[in-house]
Structures are given as structure tokens and as C-alpha cells.
C-alpha atoms as a PDB file:
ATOM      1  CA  UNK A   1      65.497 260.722 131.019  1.00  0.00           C
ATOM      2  CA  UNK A   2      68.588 258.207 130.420  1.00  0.00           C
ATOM      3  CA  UNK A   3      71.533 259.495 129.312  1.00  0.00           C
ATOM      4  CA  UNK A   4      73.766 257.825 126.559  1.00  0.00           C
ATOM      5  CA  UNK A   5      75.633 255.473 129.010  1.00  0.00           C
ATOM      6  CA  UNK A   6      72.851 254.561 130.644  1.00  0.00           C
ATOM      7  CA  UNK A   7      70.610 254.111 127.899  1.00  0.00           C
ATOM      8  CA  UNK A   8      73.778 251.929 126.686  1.00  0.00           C
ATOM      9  CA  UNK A   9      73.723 249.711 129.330  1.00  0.00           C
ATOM     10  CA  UNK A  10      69.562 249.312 129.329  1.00  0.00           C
ATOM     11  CA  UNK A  11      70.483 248.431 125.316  1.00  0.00           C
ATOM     12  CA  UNK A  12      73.322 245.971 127.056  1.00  0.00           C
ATOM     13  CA  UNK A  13      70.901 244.739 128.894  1.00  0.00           C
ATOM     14  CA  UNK A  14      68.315 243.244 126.549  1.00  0.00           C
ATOM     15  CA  UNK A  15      70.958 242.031 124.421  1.00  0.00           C
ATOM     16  CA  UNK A  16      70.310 244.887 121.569  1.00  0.00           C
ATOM     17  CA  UNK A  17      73.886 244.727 120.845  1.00  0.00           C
ATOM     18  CA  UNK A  18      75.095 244.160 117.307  1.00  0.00           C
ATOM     19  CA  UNK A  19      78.586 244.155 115.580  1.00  0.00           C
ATOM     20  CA  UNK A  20      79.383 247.073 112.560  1.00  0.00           C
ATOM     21  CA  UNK A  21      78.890 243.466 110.140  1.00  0.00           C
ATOM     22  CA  UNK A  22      75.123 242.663 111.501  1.00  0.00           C
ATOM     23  CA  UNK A  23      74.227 245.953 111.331  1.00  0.00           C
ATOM     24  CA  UNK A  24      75.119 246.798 107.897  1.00  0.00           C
ATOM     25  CA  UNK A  25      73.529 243.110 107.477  1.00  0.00           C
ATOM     26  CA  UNK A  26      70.390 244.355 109.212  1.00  0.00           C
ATOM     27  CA  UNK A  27      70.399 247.419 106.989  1.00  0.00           C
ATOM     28  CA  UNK A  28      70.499 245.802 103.765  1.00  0.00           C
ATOM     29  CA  UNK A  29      67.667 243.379 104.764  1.00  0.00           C
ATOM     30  CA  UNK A  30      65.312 246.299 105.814  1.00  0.00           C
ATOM     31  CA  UNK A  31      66.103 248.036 102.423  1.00  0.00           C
ATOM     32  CA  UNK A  32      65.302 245.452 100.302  1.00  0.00           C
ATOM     33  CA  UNK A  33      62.218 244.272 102.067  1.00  0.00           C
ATOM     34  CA  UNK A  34      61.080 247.915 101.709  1.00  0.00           C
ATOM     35  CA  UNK A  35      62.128 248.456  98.323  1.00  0.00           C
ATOM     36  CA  UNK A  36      60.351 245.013  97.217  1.00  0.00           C
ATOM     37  CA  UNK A  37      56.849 246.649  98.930  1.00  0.00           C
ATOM     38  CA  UNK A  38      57.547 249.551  97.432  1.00  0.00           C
ATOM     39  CA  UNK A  39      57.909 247.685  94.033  1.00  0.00           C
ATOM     40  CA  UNK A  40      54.566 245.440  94.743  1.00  0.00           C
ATOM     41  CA  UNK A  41      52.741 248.970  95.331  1.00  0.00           C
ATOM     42  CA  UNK A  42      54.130 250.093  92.205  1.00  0.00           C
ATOM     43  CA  UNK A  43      52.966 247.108  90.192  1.00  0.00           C
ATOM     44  CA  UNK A  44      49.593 246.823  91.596  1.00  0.00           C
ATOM     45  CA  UNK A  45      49.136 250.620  90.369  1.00  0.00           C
ATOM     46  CA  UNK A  46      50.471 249.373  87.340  1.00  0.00           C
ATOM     47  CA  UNK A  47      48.166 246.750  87.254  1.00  0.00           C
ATOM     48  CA  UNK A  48      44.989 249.252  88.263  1.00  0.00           C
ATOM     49  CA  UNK A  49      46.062 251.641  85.602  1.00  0.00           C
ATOM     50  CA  UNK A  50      45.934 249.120  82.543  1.00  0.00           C
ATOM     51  CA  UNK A  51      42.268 247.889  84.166  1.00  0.00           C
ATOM     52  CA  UNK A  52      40.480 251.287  84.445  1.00  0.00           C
ATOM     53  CA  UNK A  53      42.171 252.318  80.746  1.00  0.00           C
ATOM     54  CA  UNK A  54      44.514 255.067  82.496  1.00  0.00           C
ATOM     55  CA  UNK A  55      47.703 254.109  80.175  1.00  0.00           C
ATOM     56  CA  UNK A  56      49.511 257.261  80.905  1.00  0.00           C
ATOM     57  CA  UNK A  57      49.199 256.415  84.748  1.00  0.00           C
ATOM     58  CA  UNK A  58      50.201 252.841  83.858  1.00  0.00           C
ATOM     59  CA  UNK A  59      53.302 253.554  82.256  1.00  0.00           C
ATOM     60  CA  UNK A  60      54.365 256.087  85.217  1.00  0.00           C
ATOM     61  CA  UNK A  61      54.234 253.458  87.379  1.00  0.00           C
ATOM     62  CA  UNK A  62      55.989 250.965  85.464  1.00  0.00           C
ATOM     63  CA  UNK A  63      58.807 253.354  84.781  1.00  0.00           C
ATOM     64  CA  UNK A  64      58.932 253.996  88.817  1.00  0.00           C
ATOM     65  CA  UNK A  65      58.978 249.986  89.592  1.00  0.00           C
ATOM     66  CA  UNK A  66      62.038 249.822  86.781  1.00  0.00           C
ATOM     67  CA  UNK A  67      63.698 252.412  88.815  1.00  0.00           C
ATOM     68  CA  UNK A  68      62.913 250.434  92.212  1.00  0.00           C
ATOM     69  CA  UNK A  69      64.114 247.519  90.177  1.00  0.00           C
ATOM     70  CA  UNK A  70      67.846 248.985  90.110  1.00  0.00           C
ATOM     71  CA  UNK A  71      67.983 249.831  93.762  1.00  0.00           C
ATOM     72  CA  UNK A  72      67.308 246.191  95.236  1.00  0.00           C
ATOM     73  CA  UNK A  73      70.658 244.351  96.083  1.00  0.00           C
ATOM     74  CA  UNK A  74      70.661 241.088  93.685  1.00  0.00           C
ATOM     75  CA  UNK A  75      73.292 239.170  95.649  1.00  0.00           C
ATOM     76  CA  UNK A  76      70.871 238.998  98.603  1.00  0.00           C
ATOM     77  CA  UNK A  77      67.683 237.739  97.145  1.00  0.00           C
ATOM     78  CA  UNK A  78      66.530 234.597  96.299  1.00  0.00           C
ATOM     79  CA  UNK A  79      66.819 233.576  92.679  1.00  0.00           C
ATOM     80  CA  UNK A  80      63.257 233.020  91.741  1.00  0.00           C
ATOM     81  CA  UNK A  81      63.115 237.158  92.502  1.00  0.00           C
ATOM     82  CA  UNK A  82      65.655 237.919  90.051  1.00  0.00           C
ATOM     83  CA  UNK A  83      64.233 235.839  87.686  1.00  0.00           C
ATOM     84  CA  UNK A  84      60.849 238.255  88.035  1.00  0.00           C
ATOM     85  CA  UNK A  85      63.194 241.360  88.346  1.00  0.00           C
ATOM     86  CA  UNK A  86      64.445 240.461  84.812  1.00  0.00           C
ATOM     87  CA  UNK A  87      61.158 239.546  83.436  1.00  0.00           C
ATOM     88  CA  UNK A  88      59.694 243.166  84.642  1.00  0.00           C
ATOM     89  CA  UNK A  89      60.949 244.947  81.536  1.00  0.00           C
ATOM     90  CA  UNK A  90      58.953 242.539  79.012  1.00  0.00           C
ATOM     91  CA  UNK A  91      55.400 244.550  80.766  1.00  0.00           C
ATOM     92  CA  UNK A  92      56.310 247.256  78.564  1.00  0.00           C
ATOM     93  CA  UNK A  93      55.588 245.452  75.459  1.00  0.00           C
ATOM     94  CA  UNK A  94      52.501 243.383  75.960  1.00  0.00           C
ATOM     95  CA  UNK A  95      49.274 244.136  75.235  1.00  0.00           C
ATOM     96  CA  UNK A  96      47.634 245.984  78.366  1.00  0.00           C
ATOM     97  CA  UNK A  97      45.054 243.073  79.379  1.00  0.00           C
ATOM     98  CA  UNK A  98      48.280 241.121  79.442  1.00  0.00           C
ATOM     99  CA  UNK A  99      50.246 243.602  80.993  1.00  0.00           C
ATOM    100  CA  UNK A 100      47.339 243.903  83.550  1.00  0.00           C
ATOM    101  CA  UNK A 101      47.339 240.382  84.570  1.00  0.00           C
ATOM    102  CA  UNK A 102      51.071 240.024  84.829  1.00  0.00           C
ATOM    103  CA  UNK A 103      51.900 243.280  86.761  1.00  0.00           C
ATOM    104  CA  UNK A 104      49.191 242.178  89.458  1.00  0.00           C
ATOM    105  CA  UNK A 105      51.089 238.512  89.508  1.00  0.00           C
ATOM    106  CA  UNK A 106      54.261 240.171  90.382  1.00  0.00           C
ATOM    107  CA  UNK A 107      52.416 242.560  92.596  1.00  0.00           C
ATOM    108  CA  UNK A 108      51.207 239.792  94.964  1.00  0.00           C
ATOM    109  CA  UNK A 109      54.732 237.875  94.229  1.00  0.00           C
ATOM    110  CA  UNK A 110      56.758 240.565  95.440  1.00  0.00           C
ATOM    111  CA  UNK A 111      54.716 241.690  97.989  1.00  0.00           C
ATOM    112  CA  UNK A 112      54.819 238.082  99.379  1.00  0.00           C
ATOM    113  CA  UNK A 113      58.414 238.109  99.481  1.00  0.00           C
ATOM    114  CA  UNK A 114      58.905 241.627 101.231  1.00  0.00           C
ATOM    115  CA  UNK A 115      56.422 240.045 103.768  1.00  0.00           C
ATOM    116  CA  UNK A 116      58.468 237.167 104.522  1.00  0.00           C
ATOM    117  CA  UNK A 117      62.069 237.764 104.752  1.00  0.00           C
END
């Protein structure tokens, strides 16, 4: 078993070491990437619920991808994402083929973009 110093030098070692700014840089990255996944998973059940005629499971889901929608961090995404973020809210009043199609876009957008930052 290492202890702390020398698990601190085996961490020195492969060059692990980050400053307090990279880390809380680090951080932020991982959250939104997660929170965008989390968003495409919410969409796609979005998306399922409006196809199989479940409307009360459709509009959970969009109300939890609204909420997911308030916890990403603007200032560090791209703009085309906020420009979908913003659009998100106009699923609510489309008719539910439409809704279908365009949750299931944003679904494979989003889910696109967690996967590659």
C-alpha cells in the first residue's frame, strides 16, 4: 500500500500534476460533457415517449432536460449548443410528431457534442 507521499510522488511521476486553475478547468469540462449526455438521454426518452403515445412520460422528460438545461455552463460551450439550448423550450408547444422528430435531432446533437469535447 502507498502512502500519501509516496503515492504523491508516483502521481509526480507520470506528470498527473495539475494547478487549482486546470483542475477547476477539468471539472467544469467533465460536468458539462455529463450533463449534455444526460440531456441527450433525456431527449431521446422524450423523443420515445411522443412515438409510443406515452405523453405523460414525454412531458416528464422534457421538464427534466429543461432542468439539465439550467445546469450546463453557457460561457464554455460552443455557440451552435446554445442556440439548441434556447430552442429546447419551443418542444413544448409543437405538435407531438413534431416534437418527436425534433427531440430525437437534439438527442443525437447533444449526444454528439458530449462525445467529443
Amino acid at each position: 500500500m502507498l502512502s500519501i507521499t509516496g503515492f504523491e510522488r508516483y502521481r509526480d511521476n507520470l506528470g498527473l500534476v495539475h494547478t487549482a486553475q486546470q483542475n477547476i478547468f477539468l471539472n467544469n469540462c467533465m460536468n458539462n460533457k455529463q450533463i449534455l449526455g444526460a440531456l441527450a438521454m433525456d431527449l431521446k426518452r422524450v423523443a420515445l415517449g411522443y412515438f409510443r403515445g406515452s405523453d405523460v412520460m414525454a412531458a416528464r422528460f422534457l421538464d427534466e432536460a429543461l432542468k439539465r438545461r439550467s445546469e450546463l455552463n453557457d460561457n464554455e460551450l460552443k455557440p451552435y449548443l446554445v442556440n439548441l439550448l434556447n430552442k429546447l423550450e419551443n418542444l413544448k408547444e409543437e405538435k407531438k410528431d413534431k416534437a418527436a422528430e425534433d427531440a430525437l435531432l437534439y438527442s443525437t446533437l447533444f449526444q454528439n457534442a458530449a462525445l467529443s469535447q
